[in-house]
Protein backbone atom coordinates (compact mmCIF):
# COMPACT_ATOMS: atom_id res chain seq x y z
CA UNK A 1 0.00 0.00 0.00
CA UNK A 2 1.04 3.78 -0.85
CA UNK A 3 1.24 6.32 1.71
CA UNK A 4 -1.47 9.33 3.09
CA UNK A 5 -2.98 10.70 0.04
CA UNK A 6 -2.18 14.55 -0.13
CA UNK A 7 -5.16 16.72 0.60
CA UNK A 8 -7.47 18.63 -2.26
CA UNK A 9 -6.28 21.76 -1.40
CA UNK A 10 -2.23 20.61 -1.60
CA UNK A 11 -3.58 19.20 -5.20
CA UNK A 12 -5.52 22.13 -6.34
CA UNK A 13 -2.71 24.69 -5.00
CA UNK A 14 -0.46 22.85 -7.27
CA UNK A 15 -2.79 24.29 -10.79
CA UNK A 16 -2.56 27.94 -12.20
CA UNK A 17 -4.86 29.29 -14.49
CA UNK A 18 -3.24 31.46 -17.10
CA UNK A 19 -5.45 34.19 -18.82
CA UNK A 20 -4.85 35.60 -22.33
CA UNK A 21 -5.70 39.30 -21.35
CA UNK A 22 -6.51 42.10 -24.25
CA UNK A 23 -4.52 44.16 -22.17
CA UNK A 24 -2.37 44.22 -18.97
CA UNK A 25 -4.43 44.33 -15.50
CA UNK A 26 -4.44 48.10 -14.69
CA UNK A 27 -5.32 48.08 -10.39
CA UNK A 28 -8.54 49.51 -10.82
CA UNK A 29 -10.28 46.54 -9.19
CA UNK A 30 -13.56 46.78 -11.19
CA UNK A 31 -12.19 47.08 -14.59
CA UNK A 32 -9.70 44.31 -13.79
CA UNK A 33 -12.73 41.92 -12.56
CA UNK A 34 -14.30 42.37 -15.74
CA UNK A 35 -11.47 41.74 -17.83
CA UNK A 36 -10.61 38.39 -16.03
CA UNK A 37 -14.09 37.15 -15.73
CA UNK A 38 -14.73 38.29 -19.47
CA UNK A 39 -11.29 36.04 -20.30
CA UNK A 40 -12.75 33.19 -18.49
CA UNK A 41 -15.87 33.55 -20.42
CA UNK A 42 -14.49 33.51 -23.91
CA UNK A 43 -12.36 30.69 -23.13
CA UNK A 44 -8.68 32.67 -23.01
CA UNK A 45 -7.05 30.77 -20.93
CA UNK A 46 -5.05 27.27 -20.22
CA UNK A 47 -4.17 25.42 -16.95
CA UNK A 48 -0.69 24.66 -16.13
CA UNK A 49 0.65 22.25 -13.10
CA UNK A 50 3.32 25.38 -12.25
CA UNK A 51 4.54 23.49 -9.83
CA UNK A 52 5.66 20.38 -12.38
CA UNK A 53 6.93 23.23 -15.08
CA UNK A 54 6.19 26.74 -15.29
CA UNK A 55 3.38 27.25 -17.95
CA UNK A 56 3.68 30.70 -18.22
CA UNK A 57 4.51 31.90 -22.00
CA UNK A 58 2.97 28.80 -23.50
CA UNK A 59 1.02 29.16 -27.00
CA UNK A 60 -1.85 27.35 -28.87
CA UNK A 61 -2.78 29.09 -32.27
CA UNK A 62 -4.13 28.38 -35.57
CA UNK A 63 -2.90 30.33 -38.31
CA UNK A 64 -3.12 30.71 -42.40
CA UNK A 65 -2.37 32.88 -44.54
CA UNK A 66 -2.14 36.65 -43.82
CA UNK A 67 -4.13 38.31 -41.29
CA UNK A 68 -5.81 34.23 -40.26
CA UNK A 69 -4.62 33.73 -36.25
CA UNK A 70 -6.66 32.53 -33.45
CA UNK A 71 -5.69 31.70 -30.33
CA UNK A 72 -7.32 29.83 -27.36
CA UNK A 73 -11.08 30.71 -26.86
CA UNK A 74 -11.50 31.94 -30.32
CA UNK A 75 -13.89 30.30 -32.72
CA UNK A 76 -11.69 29.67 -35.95
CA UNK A 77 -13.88 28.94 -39.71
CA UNK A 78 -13.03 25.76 -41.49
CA UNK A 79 -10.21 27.82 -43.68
CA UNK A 80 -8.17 25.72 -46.02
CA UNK A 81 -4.42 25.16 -45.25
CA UNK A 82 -5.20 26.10 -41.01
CA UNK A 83 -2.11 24.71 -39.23
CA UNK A 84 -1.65 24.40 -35.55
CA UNK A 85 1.41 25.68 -33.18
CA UNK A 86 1.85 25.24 -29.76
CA UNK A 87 4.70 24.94 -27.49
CA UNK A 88 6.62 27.39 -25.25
CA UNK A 89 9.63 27.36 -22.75
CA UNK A 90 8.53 23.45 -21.51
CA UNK A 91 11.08 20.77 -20.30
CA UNK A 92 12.95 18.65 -22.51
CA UNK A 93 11.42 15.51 -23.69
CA UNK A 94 7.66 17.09 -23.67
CA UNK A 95 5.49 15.26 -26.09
CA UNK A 96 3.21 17.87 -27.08
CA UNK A 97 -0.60 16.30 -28.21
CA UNK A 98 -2.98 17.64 -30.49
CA UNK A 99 -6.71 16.74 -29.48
CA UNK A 100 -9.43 17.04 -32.07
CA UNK A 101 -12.79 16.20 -30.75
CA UNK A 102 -11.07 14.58 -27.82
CA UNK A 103 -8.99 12.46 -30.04
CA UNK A 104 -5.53 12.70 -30.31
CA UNK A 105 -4.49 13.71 -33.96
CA UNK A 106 -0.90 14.64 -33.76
CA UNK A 107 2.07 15.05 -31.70
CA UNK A 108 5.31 16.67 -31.12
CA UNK A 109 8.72 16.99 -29.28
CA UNK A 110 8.48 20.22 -27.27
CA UNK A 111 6.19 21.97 -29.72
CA UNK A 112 4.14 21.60 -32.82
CA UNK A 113 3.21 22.70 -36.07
CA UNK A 114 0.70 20.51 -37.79
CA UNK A 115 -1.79 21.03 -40.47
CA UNK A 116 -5.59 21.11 -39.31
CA UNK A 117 -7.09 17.66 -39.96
CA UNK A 118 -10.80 19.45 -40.45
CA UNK A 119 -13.57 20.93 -38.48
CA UNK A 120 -13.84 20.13 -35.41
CA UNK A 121 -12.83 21.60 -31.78
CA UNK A 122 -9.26 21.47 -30.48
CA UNK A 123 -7.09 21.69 -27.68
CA UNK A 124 -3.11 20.81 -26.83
CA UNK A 125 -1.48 18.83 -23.66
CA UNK A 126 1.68 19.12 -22.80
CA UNK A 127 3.17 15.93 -21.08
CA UNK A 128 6.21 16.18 -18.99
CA UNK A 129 8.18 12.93 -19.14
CA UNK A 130 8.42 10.77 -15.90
CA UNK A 131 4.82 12.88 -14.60
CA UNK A 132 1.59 10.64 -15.57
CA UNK A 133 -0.75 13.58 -15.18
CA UNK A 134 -3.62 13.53 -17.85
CA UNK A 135 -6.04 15.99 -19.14
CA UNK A 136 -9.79 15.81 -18.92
């Protein structure tokens, strides 16, 4: 048998969320509420296990041709020729996973930069070797 199980709170402290802001917090407390709750809303933002690897400076887009780049929250057409990016500063050896739909659809060594498969909706995990955490 393992030892004590650590507590939810010890778990939870160990996740950040990291907001894509339009523009940097300012200190007035009621403009700064809306801008993070309105981040939340639209989806601008990832989850990183900080304490595993700092996540800060990490980047999921789609991009095209000229003037075609979303990032995280935004809702991107079916455009032809859409390729995905992601990566960031991230420890050696991270396999970086395309999901479409759930399903993984492509990989790479410390980043990415894979063609769209089609319509669908997508997200990235980055897995740190030698840490079995999985996404939801």
């Amino acid at each position: 048998m393992g030892g004590p199980l650590p507590s939810y709170e010890s778990l939870f402290a160990q996740a950040r969320d990291h907001l894509l802001l339009d523009r940097p917090l300012s200190g007035d407390a009621v403009g700064d509420r809306a801008a993070v709750l309105d981040a939340f809303r639209r989806g601008r933002f990832y989850i990183g296990l900080d304490a595993l690897a700092p996540a800060a400076g990490f980047r999921f887009t789609l991009e095209g041709g000229p003037g075609q780049r979303f990032t995280m929250g935004d809702h991107a057409p079916a455009l032809p020729g859409l390729r995905a990016t992601a990566g960031g500063r991230v420890p050696r050896g991270t396999r970086v996973l395309l999901l479409r739909d759930g399903q993984p659809v492509g990989e790479g060594r410390e980043s990415l930069d894979l063609p769209l498969p089609g319509p669908g909706v997508y997200r990235v995990e980055a897995r740190v070797p030698g840490w079995p955490v999985r996404g939801c």
